[in-house]
C-alpha atoms as a PDB file:
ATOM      1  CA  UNK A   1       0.000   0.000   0.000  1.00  0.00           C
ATOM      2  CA  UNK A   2       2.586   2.584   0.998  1.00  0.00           C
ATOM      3  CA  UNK A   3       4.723   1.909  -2.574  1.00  0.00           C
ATOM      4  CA  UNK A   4       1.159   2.666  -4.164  1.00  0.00           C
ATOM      5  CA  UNK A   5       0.478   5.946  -2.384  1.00  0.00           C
ATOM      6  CA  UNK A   6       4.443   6.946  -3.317  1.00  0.00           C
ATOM      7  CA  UNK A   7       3.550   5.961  -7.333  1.00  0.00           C
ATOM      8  CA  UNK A   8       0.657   8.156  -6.879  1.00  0.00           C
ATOM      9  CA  UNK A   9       2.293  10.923  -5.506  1.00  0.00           C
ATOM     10  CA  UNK A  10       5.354  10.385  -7.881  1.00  0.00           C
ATOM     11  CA  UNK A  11       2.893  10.155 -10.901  1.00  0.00           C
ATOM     12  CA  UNK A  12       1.155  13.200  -9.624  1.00  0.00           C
ATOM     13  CA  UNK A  13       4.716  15.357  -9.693  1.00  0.00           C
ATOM     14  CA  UNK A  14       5.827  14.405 -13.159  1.00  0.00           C
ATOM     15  CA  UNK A  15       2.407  15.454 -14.689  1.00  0.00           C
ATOM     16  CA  UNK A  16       2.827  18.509 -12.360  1.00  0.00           C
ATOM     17  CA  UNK A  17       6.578  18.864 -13.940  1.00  0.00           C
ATOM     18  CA  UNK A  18       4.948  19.880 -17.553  1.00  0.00           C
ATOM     19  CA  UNK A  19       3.800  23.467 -17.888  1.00  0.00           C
ATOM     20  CA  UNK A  20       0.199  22.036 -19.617  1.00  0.00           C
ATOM     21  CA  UNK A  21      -2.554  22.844 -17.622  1.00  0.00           C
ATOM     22  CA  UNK A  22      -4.553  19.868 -19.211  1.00  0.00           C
ATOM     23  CA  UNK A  23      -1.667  17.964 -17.905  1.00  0.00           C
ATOM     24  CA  UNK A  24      -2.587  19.595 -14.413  1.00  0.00           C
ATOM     25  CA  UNK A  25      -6.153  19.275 -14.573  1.00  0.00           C
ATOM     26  CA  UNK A  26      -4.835  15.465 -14.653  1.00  0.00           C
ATOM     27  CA  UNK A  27      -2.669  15.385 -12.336  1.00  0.00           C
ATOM     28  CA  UNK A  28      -5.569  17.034  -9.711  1.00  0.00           C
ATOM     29  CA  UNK A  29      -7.861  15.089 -11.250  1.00  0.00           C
ATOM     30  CA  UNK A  30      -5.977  11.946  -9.938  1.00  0.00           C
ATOM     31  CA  UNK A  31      -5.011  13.599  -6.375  1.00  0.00           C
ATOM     32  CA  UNK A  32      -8.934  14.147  -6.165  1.00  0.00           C
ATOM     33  CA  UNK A  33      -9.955  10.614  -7.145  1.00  0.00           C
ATOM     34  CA  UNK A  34      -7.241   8.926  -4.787  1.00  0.00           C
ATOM     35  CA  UNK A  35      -8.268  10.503  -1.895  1.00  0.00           C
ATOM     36  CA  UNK A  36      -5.204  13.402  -1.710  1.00  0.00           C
ATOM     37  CA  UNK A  37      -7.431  16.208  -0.966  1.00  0.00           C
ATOM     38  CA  UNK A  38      -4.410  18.746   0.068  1.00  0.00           C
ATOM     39  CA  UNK A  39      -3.092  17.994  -2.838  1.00  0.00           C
ATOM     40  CA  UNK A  40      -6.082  18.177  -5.138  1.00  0.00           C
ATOM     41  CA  UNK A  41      -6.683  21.203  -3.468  1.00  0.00           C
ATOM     42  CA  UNK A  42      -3.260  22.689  -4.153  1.00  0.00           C
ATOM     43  CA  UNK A  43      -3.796  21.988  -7.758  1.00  0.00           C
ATOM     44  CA  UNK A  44      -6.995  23.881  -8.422  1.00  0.00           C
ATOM     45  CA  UNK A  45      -6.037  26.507  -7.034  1.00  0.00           C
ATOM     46  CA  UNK A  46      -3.652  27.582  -9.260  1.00  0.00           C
ATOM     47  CA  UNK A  47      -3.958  31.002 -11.330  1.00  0.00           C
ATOM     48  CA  UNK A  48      -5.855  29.429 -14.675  1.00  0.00           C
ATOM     49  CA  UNK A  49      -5.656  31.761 -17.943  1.00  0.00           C
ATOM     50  CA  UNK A  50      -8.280  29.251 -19.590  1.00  0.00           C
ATOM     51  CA  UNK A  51     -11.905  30.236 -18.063  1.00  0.00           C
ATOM     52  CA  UNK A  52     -13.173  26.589 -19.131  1.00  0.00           C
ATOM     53  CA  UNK A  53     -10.441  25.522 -16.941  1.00  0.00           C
ATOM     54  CA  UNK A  54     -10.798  27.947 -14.026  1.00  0.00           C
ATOM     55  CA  UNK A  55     -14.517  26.732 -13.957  1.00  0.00           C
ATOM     56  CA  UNK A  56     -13.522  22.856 -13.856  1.00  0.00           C
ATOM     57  CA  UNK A  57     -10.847  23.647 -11.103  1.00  0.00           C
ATOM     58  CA  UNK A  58     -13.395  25.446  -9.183  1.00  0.00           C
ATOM     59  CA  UNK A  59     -16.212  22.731  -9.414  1.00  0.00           C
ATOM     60  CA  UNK A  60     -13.242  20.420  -7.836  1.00  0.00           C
ATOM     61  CA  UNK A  61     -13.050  22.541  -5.228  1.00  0.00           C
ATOM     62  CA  UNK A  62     -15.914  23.351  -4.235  1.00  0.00           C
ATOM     63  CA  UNK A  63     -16.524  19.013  -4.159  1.00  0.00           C
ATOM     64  CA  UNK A  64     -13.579  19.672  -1.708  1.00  0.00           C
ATOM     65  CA  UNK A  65     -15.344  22.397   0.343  1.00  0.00           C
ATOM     66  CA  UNK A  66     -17.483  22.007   3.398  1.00  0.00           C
ATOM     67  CA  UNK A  67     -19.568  24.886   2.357  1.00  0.00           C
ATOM     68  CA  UNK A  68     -22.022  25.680  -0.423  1.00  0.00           C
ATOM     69  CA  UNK A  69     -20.290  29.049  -0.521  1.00  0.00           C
ATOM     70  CA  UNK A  70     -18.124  28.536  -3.512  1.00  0.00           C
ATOM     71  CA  UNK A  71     -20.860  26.727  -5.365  1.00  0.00           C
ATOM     72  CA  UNK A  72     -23.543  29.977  -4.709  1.00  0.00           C
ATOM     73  CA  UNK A  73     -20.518  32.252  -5.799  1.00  0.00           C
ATOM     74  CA  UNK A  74     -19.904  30.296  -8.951  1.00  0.00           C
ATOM     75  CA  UNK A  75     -23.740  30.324 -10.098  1.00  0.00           C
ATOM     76  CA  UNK A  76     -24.162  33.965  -9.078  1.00  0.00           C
ATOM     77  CA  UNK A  77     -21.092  34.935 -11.395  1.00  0.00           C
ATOM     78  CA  UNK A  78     -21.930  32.132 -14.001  1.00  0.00           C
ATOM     79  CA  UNK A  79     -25.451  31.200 -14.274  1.00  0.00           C
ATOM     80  CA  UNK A  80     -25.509  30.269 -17.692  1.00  0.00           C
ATOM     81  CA  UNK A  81     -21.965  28.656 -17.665  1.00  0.00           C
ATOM     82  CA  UNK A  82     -22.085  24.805 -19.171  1.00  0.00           C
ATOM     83  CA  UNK A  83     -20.619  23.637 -15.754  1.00  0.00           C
ATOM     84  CA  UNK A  84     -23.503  25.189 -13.921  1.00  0.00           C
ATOM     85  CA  UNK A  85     -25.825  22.163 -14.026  1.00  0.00           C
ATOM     86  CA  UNK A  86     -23.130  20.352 -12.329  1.00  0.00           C
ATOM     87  CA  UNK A  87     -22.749  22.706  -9.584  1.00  0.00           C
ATOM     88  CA  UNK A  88     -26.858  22.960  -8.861  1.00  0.00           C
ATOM     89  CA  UNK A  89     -26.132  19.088  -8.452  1.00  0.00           C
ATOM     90  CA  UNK A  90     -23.495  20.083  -5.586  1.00  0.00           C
ATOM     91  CA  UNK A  91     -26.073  22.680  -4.167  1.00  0.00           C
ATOM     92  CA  UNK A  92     -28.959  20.055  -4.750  1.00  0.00           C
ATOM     93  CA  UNK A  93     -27.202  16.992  -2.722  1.00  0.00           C
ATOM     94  CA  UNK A  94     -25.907  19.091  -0.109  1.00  0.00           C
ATOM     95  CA  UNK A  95     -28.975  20.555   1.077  1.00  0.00           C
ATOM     96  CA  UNK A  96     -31.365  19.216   3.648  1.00  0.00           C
END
C-alpha cells in the first residue's frame, strides 16, 4: 500500500513537472480521485488563464469544500456557464 500511495504521488509530480494545464487538470484530477485532498486542493487553485479551466478547477473545489459558498458564488457569477448544471447538483445533494 505505501509503494502505491508513493507511485501516486510520484505520478502526480511528473504530470505537475509539464507546464500544460490539461496535464494539471490530470494530475488534480488523480489527487482528487485517490483521496489526496491537500493535494487536489493545491492543484486547483492555481492562477488558470483558460476560463473553461478555471470553472472545472473550481467545481473540484468546491466538491472539496465544506460549504455551499463557492458553489452559490460560482452560479451567481456564471449562471448560464455549461458547468452550472453540475454545480446545482453540488447545491442540490448538499442541502437538507
Amino acid at each position: 500500500r505505501l509503494h502505491g500511495l508513493r507511485q501516486t504521488a510520484s505520478a502526480i509530480d511528473a504530470l505537475l513537472a509539464s507546464d500544460s494545464p490539461r496535464l494539471r487538470i490530470l494530475a488534480g484530477d488523480w489527487a482528487f480521485a485517490t483521496g489526496h485532498d491537500g493535494r487536489a486542493r493545491q492543484i486547483f487553485e492555481h492562477e488558470w488563464p483558460n476560463p473553461d479551466h478555471a470553472a472545472f478547477a473550481q467545481y473540484r473545489l468546491a466538491q472539496l469544500d465544506d460549504t455551499d459558498a463557492r458553489v452559490v458564488d460560482f452560479l451567481n457569477q456564471q449562471p448560464t456557464h455549461p458547468f452550472s448544471p453540475l454545480f446545482r447538483q453540488l447545491l442540490n445533494r448538499t442541502s437538507p
